[in-house]
N, C-alpha and C. Protein backbone atom coordinates (compact mmCIF):
# COMPACT_ATOMS: atom_id res chain seq x y z
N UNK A 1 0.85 -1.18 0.00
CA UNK A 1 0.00 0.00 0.00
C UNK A 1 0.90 1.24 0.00
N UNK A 2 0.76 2.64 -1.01
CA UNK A 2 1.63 2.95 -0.92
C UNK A 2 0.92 4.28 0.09
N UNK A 3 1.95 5.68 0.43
CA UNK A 3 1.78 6.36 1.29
C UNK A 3 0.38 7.00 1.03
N UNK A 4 0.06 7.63 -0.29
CA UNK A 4 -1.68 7.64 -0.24
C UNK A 4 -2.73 7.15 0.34
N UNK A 5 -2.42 6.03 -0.40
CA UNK A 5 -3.38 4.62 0.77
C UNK A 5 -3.16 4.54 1.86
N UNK A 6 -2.49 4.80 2.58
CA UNK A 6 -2.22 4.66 3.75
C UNK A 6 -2.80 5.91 5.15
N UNK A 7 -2.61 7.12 3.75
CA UNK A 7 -2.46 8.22 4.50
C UNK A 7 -4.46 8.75 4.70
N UNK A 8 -4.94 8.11 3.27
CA UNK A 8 -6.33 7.49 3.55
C UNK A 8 -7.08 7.06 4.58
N UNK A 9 -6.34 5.75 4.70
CA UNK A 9 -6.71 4.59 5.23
C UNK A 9 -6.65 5.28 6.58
N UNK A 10 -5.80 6.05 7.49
CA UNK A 10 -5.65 6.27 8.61
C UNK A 10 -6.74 7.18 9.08
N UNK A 11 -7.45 8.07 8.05
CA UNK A 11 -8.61 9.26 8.30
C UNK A 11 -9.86 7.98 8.43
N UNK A 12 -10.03 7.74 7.18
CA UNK A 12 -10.85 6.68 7.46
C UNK A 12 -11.46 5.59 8.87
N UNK A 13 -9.84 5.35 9.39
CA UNK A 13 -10.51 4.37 10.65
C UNK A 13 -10.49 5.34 12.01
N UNK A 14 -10.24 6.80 11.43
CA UNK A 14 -10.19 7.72 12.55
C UNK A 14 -11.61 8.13 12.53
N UNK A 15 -12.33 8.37 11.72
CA UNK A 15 -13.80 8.49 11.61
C UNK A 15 -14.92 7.54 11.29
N UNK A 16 -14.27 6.45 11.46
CA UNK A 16 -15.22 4.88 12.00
C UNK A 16 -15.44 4.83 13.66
N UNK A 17 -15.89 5.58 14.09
CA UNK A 17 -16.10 5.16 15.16
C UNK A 17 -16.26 4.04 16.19
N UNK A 18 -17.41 3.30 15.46
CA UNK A 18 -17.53 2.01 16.15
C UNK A 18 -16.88 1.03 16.03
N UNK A 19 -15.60 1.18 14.89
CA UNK A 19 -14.69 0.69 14.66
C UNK A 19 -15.28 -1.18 14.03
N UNK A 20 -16.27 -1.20 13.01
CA UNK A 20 -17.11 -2.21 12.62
C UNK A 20 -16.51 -2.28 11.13
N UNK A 21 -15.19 -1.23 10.77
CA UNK A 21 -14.96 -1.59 9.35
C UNK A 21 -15.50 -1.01 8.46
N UNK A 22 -16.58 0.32 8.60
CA UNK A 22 -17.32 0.56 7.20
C UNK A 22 -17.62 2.26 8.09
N UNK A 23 -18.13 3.51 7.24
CA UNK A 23 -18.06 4.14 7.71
C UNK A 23 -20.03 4.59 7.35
N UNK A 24 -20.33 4.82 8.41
CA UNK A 24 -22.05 5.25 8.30
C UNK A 24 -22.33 6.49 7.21
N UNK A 25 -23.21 7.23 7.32
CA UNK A 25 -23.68 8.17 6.81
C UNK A 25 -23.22 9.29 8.18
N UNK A 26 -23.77 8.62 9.11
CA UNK A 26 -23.54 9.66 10.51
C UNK A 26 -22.09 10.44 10.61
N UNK A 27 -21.25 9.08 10.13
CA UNK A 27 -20.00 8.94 10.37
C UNK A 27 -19.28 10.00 9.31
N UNK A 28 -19.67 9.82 8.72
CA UNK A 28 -19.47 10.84 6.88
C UNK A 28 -19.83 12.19 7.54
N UNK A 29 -21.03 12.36 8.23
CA UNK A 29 -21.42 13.34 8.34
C UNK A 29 -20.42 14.61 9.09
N UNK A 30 -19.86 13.69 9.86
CA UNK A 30 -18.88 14.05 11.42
C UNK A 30 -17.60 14.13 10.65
N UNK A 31 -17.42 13.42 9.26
CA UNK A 31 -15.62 13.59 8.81
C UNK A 31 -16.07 15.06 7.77
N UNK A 32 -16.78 15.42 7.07
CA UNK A 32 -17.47 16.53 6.19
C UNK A 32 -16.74 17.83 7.42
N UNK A 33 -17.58 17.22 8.85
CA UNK A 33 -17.53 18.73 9.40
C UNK A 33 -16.18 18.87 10.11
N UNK A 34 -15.69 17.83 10.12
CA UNK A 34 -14.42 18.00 10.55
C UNK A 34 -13.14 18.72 9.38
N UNK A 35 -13.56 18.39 8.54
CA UNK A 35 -13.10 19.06 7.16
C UNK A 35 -13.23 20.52 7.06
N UNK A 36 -14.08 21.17 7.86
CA UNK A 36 -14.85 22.75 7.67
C UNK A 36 -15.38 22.37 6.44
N UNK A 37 -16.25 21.36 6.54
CA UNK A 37 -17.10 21.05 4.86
C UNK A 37 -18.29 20.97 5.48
N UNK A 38 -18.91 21.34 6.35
CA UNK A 38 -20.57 20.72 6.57
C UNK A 38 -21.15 20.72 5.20
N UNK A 39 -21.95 19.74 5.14
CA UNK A 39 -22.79 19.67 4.15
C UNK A 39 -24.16 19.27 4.18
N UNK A 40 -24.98 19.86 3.57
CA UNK A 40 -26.61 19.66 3.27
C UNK A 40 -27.01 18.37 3.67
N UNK A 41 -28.09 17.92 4.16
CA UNK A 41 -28.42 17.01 3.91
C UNK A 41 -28.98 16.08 2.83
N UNK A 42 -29.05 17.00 1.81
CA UNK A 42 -28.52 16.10 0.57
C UNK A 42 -28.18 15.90 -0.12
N UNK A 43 -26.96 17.04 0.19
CA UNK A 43 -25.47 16.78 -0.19
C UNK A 43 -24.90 15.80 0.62
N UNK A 44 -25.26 15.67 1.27
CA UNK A 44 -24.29 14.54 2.47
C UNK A 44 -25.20 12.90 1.76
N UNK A 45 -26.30 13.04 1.29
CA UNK A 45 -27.37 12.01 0.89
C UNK A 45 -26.45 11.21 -0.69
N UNK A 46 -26.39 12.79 -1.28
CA UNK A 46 -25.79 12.50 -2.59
C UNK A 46 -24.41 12.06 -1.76
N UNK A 47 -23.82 12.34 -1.73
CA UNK A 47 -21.93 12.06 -1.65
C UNK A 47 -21.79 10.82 -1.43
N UNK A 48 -23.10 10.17 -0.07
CA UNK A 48 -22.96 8.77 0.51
C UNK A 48 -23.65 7.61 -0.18
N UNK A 49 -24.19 8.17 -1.26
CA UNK A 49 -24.80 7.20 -2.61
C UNK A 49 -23.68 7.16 -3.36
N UNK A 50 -22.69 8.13 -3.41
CA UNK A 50 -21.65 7.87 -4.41
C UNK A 50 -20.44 7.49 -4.07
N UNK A 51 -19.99 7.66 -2.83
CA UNK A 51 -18.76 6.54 -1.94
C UNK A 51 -19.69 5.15 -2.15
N UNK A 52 -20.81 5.10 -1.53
CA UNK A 52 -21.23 3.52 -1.31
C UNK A 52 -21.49 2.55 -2.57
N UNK A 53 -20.77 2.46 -3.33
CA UNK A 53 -21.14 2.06 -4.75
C UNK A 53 -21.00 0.20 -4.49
N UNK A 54 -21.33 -0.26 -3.44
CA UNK A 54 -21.84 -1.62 -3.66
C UNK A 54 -23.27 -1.36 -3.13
N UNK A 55 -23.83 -0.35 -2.41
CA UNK A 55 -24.99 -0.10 -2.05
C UNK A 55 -25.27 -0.91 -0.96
N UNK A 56 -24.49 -1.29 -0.38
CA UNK A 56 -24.36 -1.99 1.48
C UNK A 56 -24.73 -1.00 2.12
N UNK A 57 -25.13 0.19 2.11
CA UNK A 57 -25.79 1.10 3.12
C UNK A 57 -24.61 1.52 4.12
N UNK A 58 -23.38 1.45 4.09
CA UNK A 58 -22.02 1.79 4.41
C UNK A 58 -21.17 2.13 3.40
N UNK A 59 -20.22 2.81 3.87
CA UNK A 59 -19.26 2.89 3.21
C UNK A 59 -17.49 2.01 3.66
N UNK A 60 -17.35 1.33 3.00
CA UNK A 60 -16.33 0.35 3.11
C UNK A 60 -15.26 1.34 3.04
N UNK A 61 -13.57 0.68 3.40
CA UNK A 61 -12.43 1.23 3.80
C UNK A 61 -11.91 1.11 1.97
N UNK A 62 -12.35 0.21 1.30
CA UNK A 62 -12.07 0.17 0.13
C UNK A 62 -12.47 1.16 -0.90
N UNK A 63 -13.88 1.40 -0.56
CA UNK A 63 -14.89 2.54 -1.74
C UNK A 63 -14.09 3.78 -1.39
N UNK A 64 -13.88 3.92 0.50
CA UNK A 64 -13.22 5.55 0.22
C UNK A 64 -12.36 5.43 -0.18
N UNK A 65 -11.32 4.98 -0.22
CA UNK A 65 -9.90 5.25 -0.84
C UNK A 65 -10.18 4.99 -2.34
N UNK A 66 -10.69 4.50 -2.89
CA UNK A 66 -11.07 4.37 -4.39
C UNK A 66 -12.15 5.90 -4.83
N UNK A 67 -12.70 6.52 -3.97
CA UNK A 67 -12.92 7.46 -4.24
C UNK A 67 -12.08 8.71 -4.19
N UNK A 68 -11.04 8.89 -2.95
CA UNK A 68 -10.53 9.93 -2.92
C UNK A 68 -8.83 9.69 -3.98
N UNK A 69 -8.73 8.88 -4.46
CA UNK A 69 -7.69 8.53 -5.43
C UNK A 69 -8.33 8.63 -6.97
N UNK A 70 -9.84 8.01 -7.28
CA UNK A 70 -10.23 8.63 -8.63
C UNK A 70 -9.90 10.30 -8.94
N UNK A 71 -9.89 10.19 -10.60
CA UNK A 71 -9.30 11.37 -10.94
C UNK A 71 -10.87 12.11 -11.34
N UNK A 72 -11.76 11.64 -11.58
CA UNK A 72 -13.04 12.47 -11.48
C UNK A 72 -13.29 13.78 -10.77
């Protein structure tokens, strides 16, 4: 994994709270505002339909880093 992934991966399990491996909507909600990004509620609706792209109703440690590394 190189330092990207990694450097990812570490925000990620810092804003998993329950520490279950996948990150909520709640959880999204709380890394947005920690960002100075609050966002709408459905902007926060949209964003977490588009990290969650197996549609598990979470967001996996895999989808974010595949999202914040796409060049989109």
């Amino acid at each position: 994994m190189n330092k990207t992934c990694e450097s990812i991966k570490k925000i990620f399990n810092q804003f998993d709270k329950n520490k279950d491996g996948c990150i909520s909507k709640s959880e999204l909600n709380n890394l947005a505002i920690a960002l100075n990004s609050p966002l709408s509620s459905a902007e926060l609706s949209d964003l977490f339909i588009t990290l969650d792209t197996n549609n598990s109703n979470s967001i996996t440690c895999e989808e974010f880093i595949k999202y914040w590394l796409s060049d989109d």
